[in-house]
C-alpha atoms as a PDB file:
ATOM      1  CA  UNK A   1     161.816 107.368 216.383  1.00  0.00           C
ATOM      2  CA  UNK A   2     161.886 110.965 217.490  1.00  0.00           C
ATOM      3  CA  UNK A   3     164.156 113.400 218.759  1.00  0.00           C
ATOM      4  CA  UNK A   4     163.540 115.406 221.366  1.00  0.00           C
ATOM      5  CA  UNK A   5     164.751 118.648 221.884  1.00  0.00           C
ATOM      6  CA  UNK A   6     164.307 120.681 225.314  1.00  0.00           C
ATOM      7  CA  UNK A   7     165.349 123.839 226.374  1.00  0.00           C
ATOM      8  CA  UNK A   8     164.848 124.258 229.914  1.00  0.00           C
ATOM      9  CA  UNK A   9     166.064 126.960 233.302  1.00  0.00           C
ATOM     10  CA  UNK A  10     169.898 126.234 233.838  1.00  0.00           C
ATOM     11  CA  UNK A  11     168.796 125.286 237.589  1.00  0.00           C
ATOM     12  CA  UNK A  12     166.630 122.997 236.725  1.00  0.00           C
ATOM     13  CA  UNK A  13     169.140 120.952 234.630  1.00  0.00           C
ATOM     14  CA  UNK A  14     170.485 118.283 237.300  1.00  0.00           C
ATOM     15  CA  UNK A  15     166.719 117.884 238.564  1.00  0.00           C
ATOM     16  CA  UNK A  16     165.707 117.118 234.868  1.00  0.00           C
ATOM     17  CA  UNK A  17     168.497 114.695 234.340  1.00  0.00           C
ATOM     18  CA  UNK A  18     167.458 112.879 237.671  1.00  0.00           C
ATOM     19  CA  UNK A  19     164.192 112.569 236.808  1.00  0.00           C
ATOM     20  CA  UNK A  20     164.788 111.101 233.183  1.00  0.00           C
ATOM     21  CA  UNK A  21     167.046 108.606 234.804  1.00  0.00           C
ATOM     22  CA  UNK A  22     164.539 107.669 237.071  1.00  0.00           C
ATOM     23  CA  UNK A  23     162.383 106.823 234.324  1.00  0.00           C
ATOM     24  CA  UNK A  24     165.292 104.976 232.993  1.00  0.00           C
ATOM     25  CA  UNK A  25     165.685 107.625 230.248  1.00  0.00           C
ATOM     26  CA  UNK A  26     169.671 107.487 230.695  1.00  0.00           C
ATOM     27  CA  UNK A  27     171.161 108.561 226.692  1.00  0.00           C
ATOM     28  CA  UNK A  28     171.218 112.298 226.011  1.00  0.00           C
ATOM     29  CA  UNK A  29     173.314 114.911 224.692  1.00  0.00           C
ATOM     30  CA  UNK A  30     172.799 118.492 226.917  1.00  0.00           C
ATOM     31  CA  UNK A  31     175.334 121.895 226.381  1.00  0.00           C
ATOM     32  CA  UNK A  32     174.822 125.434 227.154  1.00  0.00           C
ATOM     33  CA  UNK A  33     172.969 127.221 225.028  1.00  0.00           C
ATOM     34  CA  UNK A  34     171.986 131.328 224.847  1.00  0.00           C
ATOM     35  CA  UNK A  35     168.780 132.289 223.563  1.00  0.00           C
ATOM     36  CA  UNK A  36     165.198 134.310 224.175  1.00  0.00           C
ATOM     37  CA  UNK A  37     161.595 133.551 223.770  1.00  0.00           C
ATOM     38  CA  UNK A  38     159.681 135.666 222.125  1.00  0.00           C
ATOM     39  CA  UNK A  39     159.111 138.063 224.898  1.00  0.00           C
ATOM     40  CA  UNK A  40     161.992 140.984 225.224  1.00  0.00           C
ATOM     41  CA  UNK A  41     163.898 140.593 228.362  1.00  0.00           C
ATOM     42  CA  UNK A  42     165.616 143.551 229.994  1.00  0.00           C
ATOM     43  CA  UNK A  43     168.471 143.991 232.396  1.00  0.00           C
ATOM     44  CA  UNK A  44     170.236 146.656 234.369  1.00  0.00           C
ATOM     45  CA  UNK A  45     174.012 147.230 235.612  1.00  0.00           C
ATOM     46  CA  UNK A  46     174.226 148.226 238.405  1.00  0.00           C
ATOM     47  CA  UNK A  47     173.214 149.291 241.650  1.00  0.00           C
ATOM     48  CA  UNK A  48     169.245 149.184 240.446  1.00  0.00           C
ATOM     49  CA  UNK A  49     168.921 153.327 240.413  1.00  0.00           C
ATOM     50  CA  UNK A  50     167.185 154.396 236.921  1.00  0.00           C
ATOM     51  CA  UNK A  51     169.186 157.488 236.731  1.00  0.00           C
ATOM     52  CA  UNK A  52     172.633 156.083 236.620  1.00  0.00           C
ATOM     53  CA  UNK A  53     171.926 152.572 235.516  1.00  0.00           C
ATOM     54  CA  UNK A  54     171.964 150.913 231.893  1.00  0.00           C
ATOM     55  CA  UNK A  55     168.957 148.826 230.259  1.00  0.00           C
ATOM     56  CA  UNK A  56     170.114 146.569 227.885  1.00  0.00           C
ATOM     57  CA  UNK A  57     167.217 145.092 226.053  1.00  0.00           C
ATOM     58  CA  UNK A  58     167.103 141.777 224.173  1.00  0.00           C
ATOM     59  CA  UNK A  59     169.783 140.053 226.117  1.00  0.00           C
ATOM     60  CA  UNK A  60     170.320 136.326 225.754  1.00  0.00           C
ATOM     61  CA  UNK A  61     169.528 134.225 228.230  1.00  0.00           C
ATOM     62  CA  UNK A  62     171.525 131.321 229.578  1.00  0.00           C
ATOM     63  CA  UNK A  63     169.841 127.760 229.335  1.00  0.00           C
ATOM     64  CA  UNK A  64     170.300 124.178 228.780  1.00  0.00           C
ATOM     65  CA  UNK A  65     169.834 122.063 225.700  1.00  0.00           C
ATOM     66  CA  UNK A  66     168.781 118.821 226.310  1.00  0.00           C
ATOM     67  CA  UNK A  67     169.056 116.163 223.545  1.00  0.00           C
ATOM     68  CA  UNK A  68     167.342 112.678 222.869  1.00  0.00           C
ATOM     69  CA  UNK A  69     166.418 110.198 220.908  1.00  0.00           C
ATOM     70  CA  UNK A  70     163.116 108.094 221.924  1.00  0.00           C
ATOM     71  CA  UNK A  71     161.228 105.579 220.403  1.00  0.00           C
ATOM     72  CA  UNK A  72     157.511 106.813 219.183  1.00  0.00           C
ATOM     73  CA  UNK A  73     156.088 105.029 222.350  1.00  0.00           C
ATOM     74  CA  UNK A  74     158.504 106.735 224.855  1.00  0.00           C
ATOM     75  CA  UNK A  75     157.845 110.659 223.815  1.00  0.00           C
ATOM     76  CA  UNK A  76     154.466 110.871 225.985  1.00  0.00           C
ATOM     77  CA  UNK A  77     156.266 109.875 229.231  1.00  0.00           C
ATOM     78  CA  UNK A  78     159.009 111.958 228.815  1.00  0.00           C
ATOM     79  CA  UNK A  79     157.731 115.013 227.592  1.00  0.00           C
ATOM     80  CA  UNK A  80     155.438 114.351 231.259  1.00  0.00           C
ATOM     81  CA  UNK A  81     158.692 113.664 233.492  1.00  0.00           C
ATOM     82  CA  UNK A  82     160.235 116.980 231.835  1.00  0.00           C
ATOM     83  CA  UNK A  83     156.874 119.038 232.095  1.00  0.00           C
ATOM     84  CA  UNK A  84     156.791 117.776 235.836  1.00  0.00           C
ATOM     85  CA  UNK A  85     160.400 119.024 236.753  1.00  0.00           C
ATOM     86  CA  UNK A  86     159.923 122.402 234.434  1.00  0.00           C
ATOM     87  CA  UNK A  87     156.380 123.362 234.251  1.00  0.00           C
ATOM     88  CA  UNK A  88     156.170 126.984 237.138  1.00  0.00           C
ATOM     89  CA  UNK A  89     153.486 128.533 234.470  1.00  0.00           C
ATOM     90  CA  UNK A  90     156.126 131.410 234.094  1.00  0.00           C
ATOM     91  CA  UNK A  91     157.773 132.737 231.100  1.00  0.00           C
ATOM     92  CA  UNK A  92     161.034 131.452 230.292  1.00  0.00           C
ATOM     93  CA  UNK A  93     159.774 128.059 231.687  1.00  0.00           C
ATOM     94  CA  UNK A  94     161.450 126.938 228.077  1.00  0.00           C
ATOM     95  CA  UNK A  95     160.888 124.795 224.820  1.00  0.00           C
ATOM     96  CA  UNK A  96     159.828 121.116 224.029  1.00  0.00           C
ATOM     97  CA  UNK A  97     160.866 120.382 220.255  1.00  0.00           C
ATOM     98  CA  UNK A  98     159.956 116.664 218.846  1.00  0.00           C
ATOM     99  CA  UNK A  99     161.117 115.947 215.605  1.00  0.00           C
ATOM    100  CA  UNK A 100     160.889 113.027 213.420  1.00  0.00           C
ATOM    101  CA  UNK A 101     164.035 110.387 213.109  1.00  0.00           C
ATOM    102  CA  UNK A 102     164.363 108.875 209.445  1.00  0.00           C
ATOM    103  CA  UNK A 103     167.077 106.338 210.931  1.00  0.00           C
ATOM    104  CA  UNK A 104     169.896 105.488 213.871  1.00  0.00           C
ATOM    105  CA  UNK A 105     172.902 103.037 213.357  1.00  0.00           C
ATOM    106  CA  UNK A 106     174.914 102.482 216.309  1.00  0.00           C
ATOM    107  CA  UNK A 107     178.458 102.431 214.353  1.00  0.00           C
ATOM    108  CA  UNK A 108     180.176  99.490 217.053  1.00  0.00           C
ATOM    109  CA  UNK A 109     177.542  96.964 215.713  1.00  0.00           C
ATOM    110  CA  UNK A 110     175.814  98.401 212.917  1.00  0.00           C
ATOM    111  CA  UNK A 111     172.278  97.731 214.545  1.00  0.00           C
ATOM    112  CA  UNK A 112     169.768  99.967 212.978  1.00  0.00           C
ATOM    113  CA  UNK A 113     166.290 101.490 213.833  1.00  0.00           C
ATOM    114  CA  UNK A 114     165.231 100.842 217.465  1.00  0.00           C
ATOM    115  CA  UNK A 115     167.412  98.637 218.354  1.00  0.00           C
ATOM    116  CA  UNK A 116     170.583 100.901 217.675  1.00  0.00           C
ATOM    117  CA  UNK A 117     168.713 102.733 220.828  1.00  0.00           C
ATOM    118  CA  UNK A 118     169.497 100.553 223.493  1.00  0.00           C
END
């Protein structure tokens, strides 16, 4: 099992979702997360004149935090359906994290592994 972790463009967020579920990809967690990439971002106030406006550097930026858990055989496809809905080859685009599951019990039945999944 993996988790998959995916920070992605706020706007993009219902379009993700849809996608997922049409790939029958329906369990996730997702909040509002603020963050930045590795490239400074930089913002005015204002009316956009240089001389009377201020630059705030290094501001967060609002995005969305996806959360799953997949089986080893499901990450290819849905790293694809979320690449497909995210992917504009700009920065902020966002993140893909997979990291490895040691377990999952679903707590109503006590079903472990894979099968606590579904």
């Amino acid at each position: 099992m993996k988790q998959i972790v995916v920070i992605i463009r706020p706007n993009l967020y219902f379009k993700t979702k849809q996608a997922l579920s049409d790939h029958r990809f329906f369990a996730m967690s997702s909040k509002e997360v603020l963050g930045r990439g590795k490239r400074a971002v930089q913002f005015t106030s204002g009316e956009g004149d240089p001389a009377t406006d201020d630059i705030y550097n290094n501001t967060l930026i609002a995005k969305k935090m996806i959360e799953m858990i997949v089986r080893d055989e499901e990450v290819d496809e849905v790293i694809n359906v979320i690449m497909s809905v995210n992917h504009s080859n700009m920065n902020g685009d966002g993140k893909i994290f997979i990291l490895p599951v040691d377990e999952s019990i679903r707590v109503h039945t006590g079903e472990k592994g894979d099968d606590a999944l579904m």
